[in-house]
Protein backbone atom coordinates (compact mmCIF):
# COMPACT_ATOMS: atom_id res chain seq x y z
CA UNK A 1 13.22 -24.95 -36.86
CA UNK A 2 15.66 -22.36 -35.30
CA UNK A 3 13.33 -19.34 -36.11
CA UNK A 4 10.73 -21.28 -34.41
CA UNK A 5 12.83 -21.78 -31.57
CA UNK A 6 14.05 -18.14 -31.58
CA UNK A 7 10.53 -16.83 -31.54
CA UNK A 8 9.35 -18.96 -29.10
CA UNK A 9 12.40 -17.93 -26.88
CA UNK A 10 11.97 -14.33 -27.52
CA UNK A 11 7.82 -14.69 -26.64
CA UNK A 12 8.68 -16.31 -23.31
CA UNK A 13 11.04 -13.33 -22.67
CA UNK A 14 8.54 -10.92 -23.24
CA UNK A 15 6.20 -12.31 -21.05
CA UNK A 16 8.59 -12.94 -18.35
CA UNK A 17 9.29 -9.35 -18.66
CA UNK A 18 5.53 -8.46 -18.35
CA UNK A 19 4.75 -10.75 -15.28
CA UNK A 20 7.56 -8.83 -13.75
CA UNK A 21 6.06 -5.59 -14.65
CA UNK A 22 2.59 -6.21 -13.02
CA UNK A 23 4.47 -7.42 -10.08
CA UNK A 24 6.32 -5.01 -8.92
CA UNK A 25 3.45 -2.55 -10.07
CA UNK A 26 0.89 -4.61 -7.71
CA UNK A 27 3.95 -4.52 -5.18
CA UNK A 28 4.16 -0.44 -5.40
CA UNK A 29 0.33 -0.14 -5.00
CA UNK A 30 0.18 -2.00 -1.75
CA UNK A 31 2.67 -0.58 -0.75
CA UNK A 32 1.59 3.14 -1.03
CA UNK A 33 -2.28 1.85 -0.14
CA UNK A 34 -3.63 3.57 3.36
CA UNK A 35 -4.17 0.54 5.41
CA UNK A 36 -7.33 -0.17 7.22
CA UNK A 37 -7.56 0.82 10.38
CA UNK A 38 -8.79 -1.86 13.55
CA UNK A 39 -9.90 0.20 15.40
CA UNK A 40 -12.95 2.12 13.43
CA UNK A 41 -12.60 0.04 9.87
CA UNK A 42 -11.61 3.12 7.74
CA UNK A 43 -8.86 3.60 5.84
CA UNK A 44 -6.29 6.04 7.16
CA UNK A 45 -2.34 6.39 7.79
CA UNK A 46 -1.06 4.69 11.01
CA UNK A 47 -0.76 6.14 13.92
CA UNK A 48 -4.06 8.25 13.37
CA UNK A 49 -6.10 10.13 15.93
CA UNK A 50 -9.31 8.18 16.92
CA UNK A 51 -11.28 11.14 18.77
């Protein structure tokens, strides 16, 4: 029973560890995405000229 219990605690580890991986990549990515603009609907930095 306590190499069940070992390798269940080690598997909930590792997936705790993953979950935190594809958060903080999902995090970075809209983070670095160009937001959409509300004035014309495209995406470009802030602050952009509308001419």
């Amino acid at each position: 029973m306590t190499v069940i219990y070992a390798l269940l605690a080690l598997s909930i580890g590792v997936a705790v560890g993953l979950a935190a991986l594809t958060v903080g990549e999902l995090r970075w990515e809209a983070r670095n995405r160009l937001p959409r603009c509300t004035t014309c609907g495209e995406r470009h930095h802030r602050h952009a000229a509308h001419r």
